[in-house]
Protein backbone atom coordinates (compact mmCIF):
# COMPACT_ATOMS: atom_id res chain seq x y z
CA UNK A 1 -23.47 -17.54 -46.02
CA UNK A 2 -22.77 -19.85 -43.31
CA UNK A 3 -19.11 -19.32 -43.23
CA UNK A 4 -19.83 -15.41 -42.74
CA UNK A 5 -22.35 -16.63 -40.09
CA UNK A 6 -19.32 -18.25 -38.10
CA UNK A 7 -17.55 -15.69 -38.94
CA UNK A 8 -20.07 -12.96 -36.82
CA UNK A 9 -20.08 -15.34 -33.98
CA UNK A 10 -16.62 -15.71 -33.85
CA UNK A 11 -16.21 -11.89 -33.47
CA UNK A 12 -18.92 -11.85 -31.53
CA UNK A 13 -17.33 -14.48 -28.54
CA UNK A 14 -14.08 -12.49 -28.87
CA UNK A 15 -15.64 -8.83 -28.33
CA UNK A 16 -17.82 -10.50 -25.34
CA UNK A 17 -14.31 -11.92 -23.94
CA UNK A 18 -12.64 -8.76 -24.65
CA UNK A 19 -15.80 -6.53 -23.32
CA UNK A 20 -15.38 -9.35 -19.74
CA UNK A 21 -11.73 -8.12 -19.90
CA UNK A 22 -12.37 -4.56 -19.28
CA UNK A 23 -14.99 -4.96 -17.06
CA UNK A 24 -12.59 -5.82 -14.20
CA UNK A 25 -10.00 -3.71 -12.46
CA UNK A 26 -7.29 -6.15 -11.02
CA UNK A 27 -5.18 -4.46 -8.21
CA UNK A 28 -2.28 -6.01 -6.62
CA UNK A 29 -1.48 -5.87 -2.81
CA UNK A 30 1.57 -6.62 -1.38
CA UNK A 31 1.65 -9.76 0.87
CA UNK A 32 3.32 -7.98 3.53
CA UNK A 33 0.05 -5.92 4.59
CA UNK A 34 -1.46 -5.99 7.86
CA UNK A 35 -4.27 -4.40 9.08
CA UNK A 36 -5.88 -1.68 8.86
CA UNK A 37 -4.36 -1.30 6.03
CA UNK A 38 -5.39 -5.05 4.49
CA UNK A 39 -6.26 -8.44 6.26
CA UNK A 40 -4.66 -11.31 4.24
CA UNK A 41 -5.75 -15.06 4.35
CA UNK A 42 -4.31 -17.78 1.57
CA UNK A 43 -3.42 -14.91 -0.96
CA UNK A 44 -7.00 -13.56 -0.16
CA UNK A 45 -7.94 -10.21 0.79
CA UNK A 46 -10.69 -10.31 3.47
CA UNK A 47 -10.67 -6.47 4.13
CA UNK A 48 -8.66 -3.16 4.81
CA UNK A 49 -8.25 0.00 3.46
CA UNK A 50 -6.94 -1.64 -0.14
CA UNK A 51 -10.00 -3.95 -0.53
CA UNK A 52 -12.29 -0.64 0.26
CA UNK A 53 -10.19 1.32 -1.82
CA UNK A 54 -9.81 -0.64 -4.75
CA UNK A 55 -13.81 -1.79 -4.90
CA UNK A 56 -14.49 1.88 -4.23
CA UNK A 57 -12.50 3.13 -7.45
CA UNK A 58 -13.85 -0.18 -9.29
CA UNK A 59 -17.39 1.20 -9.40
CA UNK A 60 -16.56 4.26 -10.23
CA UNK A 61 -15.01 2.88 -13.07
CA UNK A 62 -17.66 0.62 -14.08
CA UNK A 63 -15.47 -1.97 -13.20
CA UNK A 64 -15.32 -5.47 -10.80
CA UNK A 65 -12.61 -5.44 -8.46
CA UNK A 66 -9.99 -8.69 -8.02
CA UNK A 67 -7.10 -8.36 -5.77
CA UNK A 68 -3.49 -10.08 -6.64
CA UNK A 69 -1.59 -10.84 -4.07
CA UNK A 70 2.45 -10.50 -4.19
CA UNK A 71 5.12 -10.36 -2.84
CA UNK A 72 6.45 -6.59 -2.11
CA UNK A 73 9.58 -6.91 -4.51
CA UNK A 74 7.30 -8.77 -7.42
CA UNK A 75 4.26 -5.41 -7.50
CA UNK A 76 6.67 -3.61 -10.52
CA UNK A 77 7.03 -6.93 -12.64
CA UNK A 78 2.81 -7.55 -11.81
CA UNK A 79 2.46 -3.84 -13.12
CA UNK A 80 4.98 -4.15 -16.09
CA UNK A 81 3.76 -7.67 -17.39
CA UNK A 82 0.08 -6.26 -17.20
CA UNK A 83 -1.23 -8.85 -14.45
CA UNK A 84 -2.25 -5.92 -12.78
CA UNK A 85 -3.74 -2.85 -13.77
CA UNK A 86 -2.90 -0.56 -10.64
CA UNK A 87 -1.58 -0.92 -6.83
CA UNK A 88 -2.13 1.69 -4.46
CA UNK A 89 -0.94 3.65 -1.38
CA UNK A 90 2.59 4.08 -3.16
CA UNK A 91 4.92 6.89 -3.84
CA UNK A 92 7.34 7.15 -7.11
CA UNK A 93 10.28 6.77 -5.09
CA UNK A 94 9.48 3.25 -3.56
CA UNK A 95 8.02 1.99 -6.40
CA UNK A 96 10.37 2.81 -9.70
CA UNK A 97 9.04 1.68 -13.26
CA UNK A 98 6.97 3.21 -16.54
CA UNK A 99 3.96 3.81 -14.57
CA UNK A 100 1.59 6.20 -14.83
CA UNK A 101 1.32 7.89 -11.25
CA UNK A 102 -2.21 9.54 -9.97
CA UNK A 103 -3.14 12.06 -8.38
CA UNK A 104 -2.43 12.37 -4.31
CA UNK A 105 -5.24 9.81 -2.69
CA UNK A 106 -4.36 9.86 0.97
CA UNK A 107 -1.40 11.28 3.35
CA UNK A 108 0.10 8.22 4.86
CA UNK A 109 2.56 8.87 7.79
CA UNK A 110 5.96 6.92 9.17
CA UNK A 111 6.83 7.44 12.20
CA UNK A 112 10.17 6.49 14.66
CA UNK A 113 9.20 5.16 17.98
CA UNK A 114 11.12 4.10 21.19
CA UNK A 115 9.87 2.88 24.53
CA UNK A 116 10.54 5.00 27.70
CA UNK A 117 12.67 2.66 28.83
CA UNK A 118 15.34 3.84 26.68
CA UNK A 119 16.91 7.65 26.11
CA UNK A 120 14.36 9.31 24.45
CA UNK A 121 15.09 10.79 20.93
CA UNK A 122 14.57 14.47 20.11
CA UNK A 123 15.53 13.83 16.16
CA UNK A 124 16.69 11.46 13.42
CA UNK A 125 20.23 12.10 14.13
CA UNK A 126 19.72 10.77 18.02
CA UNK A 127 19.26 7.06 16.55
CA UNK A 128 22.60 7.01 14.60
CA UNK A 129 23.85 3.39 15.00
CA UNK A 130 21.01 2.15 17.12
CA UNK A 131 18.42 -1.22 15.91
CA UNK A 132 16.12 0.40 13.88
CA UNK A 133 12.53 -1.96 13.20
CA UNK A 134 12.03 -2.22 9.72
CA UNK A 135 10.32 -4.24 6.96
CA UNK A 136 12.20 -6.37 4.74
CA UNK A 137 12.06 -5.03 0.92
CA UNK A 138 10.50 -1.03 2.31
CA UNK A 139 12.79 1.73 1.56
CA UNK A 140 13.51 4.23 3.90
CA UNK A 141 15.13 7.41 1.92
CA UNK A 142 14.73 9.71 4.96
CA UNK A 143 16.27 7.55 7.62
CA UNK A 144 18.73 6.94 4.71
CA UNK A 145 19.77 10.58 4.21
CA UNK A 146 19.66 11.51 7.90
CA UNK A 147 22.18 8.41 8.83
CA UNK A 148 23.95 7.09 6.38
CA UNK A 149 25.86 4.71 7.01
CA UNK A 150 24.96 4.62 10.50
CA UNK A 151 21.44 3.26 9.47
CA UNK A 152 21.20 0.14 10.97
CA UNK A 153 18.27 -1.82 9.75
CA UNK A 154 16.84 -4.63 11.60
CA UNK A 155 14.47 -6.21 9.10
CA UNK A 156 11.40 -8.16 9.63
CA UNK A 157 8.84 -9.69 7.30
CA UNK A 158 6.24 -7.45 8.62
CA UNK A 159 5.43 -4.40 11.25
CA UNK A 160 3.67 -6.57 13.49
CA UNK A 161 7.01 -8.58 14.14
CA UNK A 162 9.04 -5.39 14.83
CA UNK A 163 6.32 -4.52 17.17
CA UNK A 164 6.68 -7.70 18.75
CA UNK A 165 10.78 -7.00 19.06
CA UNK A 166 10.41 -3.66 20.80
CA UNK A 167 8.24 -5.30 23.15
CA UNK A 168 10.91 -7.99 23.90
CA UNK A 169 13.95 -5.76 24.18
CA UNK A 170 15.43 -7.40 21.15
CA UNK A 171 15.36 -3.62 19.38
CA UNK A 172 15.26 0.58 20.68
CA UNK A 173 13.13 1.72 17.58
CA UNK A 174 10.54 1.10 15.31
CA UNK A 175 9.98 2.84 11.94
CA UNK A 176 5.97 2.21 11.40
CA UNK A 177 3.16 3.67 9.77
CA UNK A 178 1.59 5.72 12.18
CA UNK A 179 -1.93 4.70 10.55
CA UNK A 180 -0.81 1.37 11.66
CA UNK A 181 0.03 1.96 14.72
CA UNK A 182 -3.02 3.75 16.21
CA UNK A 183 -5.11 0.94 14.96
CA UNK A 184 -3.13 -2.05 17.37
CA UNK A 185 -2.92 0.90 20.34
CA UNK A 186 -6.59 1.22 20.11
CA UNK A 187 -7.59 -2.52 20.06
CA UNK A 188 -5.01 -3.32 22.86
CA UNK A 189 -2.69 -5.40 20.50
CA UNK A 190 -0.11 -3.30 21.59
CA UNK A 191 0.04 -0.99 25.18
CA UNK A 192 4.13 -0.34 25.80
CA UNK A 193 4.59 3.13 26.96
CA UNK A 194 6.31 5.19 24.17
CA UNK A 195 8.15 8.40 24.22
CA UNK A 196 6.51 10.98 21.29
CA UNK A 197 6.61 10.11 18.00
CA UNK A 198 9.19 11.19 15.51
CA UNK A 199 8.05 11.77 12.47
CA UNK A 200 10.16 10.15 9.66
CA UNK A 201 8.12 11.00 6.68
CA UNK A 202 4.97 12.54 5.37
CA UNK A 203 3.79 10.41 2.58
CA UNK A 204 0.89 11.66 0.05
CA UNK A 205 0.35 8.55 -1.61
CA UNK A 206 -1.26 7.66 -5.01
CA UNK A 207 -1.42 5.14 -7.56
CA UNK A 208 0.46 3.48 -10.31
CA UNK A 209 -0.77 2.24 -13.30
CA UNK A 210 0.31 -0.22 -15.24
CA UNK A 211 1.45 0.58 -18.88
CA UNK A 212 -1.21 -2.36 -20.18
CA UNK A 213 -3.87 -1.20 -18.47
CA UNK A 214 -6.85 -0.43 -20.51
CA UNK A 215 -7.77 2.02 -17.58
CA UNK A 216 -6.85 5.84 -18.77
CA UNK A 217 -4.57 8.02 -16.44
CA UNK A 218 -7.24 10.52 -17.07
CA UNK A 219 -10.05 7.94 -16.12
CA UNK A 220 -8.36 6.78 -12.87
CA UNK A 221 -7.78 10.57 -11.79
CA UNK A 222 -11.45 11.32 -12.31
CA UNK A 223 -12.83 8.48 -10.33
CA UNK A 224 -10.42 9.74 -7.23
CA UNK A 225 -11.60 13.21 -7.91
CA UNK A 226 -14.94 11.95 -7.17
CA UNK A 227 -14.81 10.01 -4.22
CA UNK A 228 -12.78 12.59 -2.63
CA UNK A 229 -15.80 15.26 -3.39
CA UNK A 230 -18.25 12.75 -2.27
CA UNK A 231 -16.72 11.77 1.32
CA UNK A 232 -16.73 8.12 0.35
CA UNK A 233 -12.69 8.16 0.48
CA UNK A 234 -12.66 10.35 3.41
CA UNK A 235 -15.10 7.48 5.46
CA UNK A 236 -13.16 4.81 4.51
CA UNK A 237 -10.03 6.61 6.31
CA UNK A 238 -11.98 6.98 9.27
CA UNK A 239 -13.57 3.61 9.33
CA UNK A 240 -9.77 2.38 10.26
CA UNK A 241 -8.95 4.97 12.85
């Protein structure tokens, strides 16, 4: 009798640890983030769109949020070795791997700019063998397909530092999330007169899901549905105008 005692509270400690499990949604954010997008601090997320994001789909799932922070080229093995259950704000094409992709959860746009100081671009083509801005490890198919091999890169670890380049000279063009950049123009992190925008690519992100998770496809895509009908996804965009 005893031994089928220790028996029930054996089972009983390993569905509570298993039950603990599934109770939290981990989702992994690449360390290259800046704001508004995420605010990073000793592989901490302190806020952003992913931390709102990610807690917002949490509840819905009946879940706890925790955020794993990598670096960009280390999100697929995260996904693959089931440290994480999802990462989002992603596209099939930049991310490849046996993920399970949702449905569209925000449009997400990359734009080209140049200061007037230089000849002002009227398309892609224009920018053929000029410094382009970009961020080590992001893909740029687009820019790719437009140039070729004239696509000179000019990589940094993150937008802010290209930002910082234009200003200096150092490089004609930025590739940048516009998202991004509206947010420094608008809390005077960055004021250098720009000619208009080209726009490199319309994005309608989503997000993967790792092939571990205990998190359903069909699950995930329901809990976007909602906050998408409820307006709670559309205020969080607008919170980081």
């Amino acid at each position: 009798m005893a031994r089928w005692l220790q028996w029930l509270v054996a089972a009983g400690l390993l569905a509570s640890a298993a039950l603990a499990q599934s109770a939290i949604l981990r989702v992994v954010v690449d360390d290259s983030t800046e704001m508004p997008l995420a605010e990073l601090r000793d592989d901490r997320l302190l806020q952003g769109w992913h931390k709102d994001v990610g807690e917002l789909l949490a509840r819905r799932l009946r879940r706890e949020a925790v955020f794993v922070i990598r670096p960009r080229n280390r999100l697929p093995v995260e996904l693959n070795s089931g440290g994480a259950d999802m990462v989002c704000g992603y596209k099939p094409e930049w991310l490849p791997g046996p993920f399970a992709w949702s449905i569209v959860l925000a449009d997400h746009n990359d734009v080209l700019i140049t200061p007037n100081r230089y000849l002002r671009p009227h398309r892609l083509q224009d920018v053929a063998s000029q410094s382009i801005g970009t961020v080590l490890g992001f893909h740029y198919p687009e820019l790719e397909a437009a140039l070729g091999a004239r696509f000179m890169r000019d990589d940094a670890p993150r937008a802010e530092a290209n930002l910082d380049k234009l200003v200096a000279g150092r490089i004609r063009h930025v590739v940048i999330n516009s998202q991004y950049l509206d947010y420094q123009i608008k809390r005077g992190r960055f004021s250098l007169a720009l000619h208009p925008r080209l726009l490199v690519s319309h994005n309608q992100v989503r997000c993967a899901l790792s092939p571990a998770s205990s998190v359903s496809l069909a699950q995930l895509n329901r809990a976007i549905r909602a906050v998408q009908h409820d307006g709670s996804l559309a205020a969080i965009s607008r919170r980081y105008r």
